[in-house]
PDB file of N, CA and C in Angstrom:
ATOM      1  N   UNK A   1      63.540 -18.986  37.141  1.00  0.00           N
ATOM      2  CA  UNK A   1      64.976 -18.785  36.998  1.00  0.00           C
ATOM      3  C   UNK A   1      65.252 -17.281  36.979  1.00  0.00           C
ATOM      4  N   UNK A   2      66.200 -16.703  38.151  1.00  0.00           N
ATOM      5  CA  UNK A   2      66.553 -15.846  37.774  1.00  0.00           C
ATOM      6  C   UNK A   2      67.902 -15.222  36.981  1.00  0.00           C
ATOM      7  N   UNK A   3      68.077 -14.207  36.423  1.00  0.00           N
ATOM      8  CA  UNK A   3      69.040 -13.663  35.690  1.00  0.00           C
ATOM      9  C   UNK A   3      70.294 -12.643  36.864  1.00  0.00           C
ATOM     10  N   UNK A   4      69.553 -12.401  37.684  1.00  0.00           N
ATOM     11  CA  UNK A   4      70.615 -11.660  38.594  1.00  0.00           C
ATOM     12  C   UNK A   4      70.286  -9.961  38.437  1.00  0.00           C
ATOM     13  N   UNK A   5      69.052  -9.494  37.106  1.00  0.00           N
ATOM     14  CA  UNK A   5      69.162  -8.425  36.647  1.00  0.00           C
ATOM     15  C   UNK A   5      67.913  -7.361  37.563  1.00  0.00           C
ATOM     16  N   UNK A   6      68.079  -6.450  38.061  1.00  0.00           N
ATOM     17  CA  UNK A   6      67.050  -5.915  38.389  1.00  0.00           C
ATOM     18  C   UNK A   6      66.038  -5.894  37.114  1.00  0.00           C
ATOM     19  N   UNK A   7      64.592  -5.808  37.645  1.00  0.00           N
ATOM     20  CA  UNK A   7      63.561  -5.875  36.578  1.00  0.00           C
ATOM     21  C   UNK A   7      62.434  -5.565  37.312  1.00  0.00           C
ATOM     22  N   UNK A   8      61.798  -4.726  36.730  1.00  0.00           N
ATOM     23  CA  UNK A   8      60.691  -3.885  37.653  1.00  0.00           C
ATOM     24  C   UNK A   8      59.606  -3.613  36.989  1.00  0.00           C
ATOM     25  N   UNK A   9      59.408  -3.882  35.596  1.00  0.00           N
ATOM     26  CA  UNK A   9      58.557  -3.479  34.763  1.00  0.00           C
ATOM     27  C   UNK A   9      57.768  -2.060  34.960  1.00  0.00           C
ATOM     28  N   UNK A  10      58.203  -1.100  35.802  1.00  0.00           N
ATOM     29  CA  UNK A  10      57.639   0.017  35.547  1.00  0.00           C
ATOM     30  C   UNK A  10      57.812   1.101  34.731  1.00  0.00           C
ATOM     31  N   UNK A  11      56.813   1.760  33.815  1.00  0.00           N
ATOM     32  CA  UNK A  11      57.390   2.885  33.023  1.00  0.00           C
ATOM     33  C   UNK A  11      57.748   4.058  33.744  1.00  0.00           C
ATOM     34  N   UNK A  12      58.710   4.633  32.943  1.00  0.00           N
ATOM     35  CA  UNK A  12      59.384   6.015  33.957  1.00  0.00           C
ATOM     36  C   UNK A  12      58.649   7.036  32.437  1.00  0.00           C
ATOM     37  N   UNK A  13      57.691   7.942  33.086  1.00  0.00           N
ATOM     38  CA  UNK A  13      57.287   8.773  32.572  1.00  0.00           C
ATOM     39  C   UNK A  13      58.090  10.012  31.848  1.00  0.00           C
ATOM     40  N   UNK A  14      58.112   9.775  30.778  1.00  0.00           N
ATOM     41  CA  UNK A  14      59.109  11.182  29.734  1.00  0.00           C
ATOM     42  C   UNK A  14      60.049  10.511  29.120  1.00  0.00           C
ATOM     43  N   UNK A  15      60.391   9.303  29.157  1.00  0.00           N
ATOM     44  CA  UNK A  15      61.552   8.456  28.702  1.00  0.00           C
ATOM     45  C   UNK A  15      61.482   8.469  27.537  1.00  0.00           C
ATOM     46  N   UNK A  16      60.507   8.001  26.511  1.00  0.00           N
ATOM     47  CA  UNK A  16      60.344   7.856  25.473  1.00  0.00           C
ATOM     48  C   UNK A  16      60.780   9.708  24.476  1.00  0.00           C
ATOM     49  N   UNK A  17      60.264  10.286  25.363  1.00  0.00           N
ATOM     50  CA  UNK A  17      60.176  12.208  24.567  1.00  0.00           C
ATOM     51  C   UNK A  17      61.695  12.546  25.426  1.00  0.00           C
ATOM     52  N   UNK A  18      62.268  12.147  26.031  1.00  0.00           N
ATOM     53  CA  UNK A  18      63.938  12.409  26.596  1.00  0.00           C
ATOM     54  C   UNK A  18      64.572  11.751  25.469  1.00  0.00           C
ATOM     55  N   UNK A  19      64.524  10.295  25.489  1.00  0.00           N
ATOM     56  CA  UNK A  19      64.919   9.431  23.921  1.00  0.00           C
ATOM     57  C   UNK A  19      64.916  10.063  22.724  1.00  0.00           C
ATOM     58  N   UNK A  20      63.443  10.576  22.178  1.00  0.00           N
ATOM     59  CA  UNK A  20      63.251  10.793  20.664  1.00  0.00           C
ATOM     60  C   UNK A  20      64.090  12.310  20.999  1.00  0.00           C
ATOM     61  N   UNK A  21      64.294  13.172  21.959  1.00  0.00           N
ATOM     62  CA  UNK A  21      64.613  14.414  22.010  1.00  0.00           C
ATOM     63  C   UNK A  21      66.216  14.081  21.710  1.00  0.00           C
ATOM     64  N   UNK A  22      66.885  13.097  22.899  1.00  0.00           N
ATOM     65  CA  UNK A  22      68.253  12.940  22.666  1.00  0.00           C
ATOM     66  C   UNK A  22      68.877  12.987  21.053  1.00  0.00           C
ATOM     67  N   UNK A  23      67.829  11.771  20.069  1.00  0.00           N
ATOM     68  CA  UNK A  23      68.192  11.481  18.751  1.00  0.00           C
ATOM     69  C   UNK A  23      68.433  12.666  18.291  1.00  0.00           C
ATOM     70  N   UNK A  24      66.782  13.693  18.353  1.00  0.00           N
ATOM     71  CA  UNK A  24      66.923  14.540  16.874  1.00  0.00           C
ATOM     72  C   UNK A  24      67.935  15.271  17.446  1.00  0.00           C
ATOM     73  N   UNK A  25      68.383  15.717  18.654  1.00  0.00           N
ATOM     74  CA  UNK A  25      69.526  16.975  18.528  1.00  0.00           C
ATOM     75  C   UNK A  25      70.805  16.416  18.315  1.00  0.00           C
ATOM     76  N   UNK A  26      71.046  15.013  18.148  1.00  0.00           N
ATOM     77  CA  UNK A  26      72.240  14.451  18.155  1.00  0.00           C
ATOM     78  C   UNK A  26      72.242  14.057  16.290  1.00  0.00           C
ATOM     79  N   UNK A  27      71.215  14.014  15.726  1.00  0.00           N
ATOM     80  CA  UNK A  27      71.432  14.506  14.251  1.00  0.00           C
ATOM     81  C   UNK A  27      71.193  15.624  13.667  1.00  0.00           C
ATOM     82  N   UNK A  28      70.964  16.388  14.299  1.00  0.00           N
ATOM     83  CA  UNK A  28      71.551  17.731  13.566  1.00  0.00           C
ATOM     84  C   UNK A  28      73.015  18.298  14.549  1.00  0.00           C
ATOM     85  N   UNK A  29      72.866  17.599  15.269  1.00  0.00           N
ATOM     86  CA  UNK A  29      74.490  17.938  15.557  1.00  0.00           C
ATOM     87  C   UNK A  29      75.661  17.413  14.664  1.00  0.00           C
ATOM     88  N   UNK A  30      75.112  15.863  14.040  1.00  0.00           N
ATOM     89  CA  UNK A  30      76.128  15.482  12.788  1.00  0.00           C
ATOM     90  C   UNK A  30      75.833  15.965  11.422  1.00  0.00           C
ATOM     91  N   UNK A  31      74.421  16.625  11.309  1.00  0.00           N
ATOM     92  CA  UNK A  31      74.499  17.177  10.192  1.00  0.00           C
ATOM     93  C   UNK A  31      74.773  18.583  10.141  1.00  0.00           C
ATOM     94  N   UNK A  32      75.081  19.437  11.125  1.00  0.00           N
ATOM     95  CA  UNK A  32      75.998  20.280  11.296  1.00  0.00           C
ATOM     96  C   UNK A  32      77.305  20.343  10.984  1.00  0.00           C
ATOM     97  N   UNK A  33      77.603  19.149  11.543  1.00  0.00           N
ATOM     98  CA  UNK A  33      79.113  19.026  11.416  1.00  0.00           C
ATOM     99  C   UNK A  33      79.524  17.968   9.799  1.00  0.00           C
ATOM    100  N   UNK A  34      78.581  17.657   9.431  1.00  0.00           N
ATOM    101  CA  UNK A  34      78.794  17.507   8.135  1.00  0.00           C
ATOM    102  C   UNK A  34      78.561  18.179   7.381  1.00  0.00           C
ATOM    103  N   UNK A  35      78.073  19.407   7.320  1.00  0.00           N
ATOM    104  CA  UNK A  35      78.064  20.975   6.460  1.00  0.00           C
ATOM    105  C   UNK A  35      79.499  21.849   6.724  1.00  0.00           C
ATOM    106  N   UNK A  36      79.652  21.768   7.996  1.00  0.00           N
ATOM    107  CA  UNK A  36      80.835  22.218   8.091  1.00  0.00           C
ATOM    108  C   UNK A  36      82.303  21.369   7.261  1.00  0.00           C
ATOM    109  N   UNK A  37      82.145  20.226   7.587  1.00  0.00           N
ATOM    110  CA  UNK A  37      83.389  19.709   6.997  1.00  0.00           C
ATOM    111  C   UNK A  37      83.343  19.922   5.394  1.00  0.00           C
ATOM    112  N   UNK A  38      81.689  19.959   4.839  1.00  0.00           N
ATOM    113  CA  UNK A  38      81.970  20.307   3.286  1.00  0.00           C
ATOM    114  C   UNK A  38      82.632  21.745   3.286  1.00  0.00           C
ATOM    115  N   UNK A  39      82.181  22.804   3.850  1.00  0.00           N
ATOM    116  CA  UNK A  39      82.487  23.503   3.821  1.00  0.00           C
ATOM    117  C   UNK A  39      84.310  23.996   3.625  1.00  0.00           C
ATOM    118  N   UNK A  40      84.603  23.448   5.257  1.00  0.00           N
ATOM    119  CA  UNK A  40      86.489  23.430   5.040  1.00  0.00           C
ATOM    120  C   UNK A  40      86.682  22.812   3.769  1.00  0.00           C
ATOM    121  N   UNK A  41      86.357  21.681   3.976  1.00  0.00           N
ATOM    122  CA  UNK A  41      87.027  20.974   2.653  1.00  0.00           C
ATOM    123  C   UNK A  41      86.725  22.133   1.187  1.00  0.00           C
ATOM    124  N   UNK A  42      85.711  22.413   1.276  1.00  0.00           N
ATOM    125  CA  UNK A  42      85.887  23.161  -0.423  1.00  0.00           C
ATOM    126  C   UNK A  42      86.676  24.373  -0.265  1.00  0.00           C
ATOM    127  N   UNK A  43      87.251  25.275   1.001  1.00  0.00           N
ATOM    128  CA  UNK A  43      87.779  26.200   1.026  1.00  0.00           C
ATOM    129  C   UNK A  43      89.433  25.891   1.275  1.00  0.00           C
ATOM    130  N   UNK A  44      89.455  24.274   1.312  1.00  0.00           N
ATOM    131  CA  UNK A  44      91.017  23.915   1.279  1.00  0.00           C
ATOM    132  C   UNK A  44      91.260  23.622   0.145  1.00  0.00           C
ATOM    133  N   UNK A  45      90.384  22.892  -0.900  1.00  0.00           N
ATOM    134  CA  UNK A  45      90.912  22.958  -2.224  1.00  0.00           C
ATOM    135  C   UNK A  45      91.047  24.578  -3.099  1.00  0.00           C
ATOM    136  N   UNK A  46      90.080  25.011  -2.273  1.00  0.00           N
ATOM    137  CA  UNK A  46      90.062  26.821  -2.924  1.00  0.00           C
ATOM    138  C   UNK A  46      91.515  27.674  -2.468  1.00  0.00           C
ATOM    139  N   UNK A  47      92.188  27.223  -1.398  1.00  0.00           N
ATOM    140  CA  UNK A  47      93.295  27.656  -0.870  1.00  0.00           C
ATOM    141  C   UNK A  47      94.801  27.111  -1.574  1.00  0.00           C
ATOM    142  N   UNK A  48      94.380  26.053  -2.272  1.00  0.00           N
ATOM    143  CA  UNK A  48      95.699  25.079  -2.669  1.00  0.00           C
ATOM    144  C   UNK A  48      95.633  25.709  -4.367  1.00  0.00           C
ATOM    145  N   UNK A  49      94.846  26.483  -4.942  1.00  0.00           N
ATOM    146  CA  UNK A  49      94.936  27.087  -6.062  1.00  0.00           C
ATOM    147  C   UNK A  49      95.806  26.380  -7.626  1.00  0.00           C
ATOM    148  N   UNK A  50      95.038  24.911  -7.503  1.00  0.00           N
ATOM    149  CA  UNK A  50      95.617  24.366  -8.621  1.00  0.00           C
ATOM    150  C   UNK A  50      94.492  24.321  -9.610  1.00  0.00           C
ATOM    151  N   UNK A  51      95.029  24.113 -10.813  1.00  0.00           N
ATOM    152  CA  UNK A  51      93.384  23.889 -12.011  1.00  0.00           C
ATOM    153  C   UNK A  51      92.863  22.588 -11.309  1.00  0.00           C
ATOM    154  N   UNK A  52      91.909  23.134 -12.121  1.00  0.00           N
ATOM    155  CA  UNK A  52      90.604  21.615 -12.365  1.00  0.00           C
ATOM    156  C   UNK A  52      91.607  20.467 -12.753  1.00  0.00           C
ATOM    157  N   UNK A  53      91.852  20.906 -14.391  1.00  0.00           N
ATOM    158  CA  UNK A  53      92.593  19.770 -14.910  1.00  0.00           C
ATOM    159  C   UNK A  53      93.840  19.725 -15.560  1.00  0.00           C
ATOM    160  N   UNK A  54      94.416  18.832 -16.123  1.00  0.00           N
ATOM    161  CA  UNK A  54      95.858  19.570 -16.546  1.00  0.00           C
ATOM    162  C   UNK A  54      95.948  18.712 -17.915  1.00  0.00           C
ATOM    163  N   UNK A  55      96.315  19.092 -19.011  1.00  0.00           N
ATOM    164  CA  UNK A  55      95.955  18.918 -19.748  1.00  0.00           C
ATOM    165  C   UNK A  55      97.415  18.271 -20.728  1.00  0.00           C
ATOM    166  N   UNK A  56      97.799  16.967 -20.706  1.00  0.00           N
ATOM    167  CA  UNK A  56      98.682  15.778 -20.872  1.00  0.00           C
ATOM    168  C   UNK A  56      99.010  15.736 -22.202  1.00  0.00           C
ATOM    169  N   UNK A  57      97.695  15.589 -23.379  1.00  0.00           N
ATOM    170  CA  UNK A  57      97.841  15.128 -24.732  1.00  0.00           C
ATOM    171  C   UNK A  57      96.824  15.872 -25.518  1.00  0.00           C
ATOM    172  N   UNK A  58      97.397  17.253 -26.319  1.00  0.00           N
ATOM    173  CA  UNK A  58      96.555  17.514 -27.508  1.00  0.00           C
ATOM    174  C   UNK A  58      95.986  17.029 -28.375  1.00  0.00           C
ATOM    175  N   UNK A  59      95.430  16.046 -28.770  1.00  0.00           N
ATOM    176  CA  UNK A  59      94.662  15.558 -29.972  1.00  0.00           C
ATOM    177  C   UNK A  59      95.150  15.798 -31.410  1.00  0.00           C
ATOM    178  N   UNK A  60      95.237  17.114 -31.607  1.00  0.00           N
ATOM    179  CA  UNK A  60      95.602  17.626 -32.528  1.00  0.00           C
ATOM    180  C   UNK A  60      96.885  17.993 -32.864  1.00  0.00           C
ATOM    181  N   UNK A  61      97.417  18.428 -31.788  1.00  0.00           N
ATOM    182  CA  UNK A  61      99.178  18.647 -31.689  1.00  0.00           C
ATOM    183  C   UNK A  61      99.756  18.222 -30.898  1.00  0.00           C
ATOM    184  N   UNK A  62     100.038  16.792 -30.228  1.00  0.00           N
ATOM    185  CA  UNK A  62     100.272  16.271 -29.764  1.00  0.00           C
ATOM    186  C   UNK A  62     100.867  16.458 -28.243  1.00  0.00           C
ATOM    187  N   UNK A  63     101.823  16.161 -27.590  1.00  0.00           N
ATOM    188  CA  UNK A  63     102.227  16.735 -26.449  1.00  0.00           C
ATOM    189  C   UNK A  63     101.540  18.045 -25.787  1.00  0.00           C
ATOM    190  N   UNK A  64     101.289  18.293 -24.430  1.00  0.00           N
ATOM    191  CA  UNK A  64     100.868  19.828 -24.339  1.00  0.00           C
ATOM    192  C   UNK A  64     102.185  20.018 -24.098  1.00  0.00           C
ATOM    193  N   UNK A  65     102.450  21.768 -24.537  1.00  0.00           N
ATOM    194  CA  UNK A  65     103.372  22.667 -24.222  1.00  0.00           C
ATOM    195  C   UNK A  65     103.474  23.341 -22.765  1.00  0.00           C
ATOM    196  N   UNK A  66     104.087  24.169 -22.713  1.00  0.00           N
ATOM    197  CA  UNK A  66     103.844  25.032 -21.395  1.00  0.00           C
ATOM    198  C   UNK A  66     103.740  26.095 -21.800  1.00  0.00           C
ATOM    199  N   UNK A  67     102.568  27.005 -21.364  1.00  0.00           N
ATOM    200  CA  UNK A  67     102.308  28.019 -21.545  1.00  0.00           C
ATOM    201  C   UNK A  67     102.300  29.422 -20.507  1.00  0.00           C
ATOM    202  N   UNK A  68     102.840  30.566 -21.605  1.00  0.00           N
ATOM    203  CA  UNK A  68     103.704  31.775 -20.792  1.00  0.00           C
ATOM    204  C   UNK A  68     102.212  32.885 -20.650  1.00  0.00           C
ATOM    205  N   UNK A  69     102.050  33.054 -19.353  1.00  0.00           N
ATOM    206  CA  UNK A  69     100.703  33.845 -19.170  1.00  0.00           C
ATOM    207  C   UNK A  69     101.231  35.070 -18.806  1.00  0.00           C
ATOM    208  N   UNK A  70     102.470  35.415 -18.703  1.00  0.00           N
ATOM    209  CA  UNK A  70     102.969  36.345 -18.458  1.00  0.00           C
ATOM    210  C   UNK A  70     102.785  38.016 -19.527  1.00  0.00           C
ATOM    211  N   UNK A  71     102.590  37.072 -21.048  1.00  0.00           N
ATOM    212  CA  UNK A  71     102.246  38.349 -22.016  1.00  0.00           C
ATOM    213  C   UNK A  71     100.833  38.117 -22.397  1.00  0.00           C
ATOM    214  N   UNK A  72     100.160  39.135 -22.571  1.00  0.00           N
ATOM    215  CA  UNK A  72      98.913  39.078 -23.737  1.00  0.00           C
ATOM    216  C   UNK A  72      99.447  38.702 -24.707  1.00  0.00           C
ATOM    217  N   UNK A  73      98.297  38.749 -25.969  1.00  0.00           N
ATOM    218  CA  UNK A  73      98.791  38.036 -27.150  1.00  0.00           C
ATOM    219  C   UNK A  73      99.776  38.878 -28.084  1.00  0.00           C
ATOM    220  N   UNK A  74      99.731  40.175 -27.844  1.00  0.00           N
ATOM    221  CA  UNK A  74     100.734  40.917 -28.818  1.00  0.00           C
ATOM    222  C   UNK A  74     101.971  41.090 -28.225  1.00  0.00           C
ATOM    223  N   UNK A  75     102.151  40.423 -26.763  1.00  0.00           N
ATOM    224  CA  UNK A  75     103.552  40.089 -26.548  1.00  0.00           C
ATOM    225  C   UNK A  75     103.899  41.261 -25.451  1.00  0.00           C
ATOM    226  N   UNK A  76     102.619  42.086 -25.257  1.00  0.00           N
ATOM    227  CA  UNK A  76     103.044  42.930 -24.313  1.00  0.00           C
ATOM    228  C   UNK A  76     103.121  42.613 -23.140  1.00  0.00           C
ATOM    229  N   UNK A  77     103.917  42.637 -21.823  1.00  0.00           N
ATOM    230  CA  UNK A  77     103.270  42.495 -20.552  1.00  0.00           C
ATOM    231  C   UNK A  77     102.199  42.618 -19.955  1.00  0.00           C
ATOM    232  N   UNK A  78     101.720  41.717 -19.289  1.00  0.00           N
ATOM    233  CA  UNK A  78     100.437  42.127 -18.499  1.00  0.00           C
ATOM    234  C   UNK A  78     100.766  42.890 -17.530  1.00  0.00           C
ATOM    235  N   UNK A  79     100.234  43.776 -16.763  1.00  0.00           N
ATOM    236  CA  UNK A  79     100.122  44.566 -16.043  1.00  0.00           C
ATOM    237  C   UNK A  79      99.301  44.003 -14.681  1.00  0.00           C
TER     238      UNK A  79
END
């Protein structure tokens, strides 16, 4: 019975080292480009300049306030 498919059973010499060659440069081409995207990505959260965290409920004094960074502590301007 045939299938309709050519079939020749011959090996084509280098196929196998063209193959394993195709893979490895095609993963470090995604692990390239997955260093890079960490990369942007940590220099877009570094660009958007918000805190870590924000801080909702004092424990101790309940509500947080808002706080004026505008003076040092003796009320002078910062400079």
């Amino acid at each position: 019975m045939r299938s309709g498919l050519p079939v020749n059973h011959c090996d084509v010499p280098g196929w196998s080292t063209l193959a394993a060659g195709l893979m490895f440069f095609s993963g470090v081409q995604l692990i390239s480009i997955g260093v890079l995207g960490e990369y942007l990505g940590r220099v877009y959260d570094e660009v958007k300049k918000r805190p870590l965290y924000v801080v909702a409920h004092d424990i101790n004094n309940g509500p947080a306030t808002t706080v004026n960074n505008s003076n040092d502590k003796d009320g002078t301007p910062c400079a």
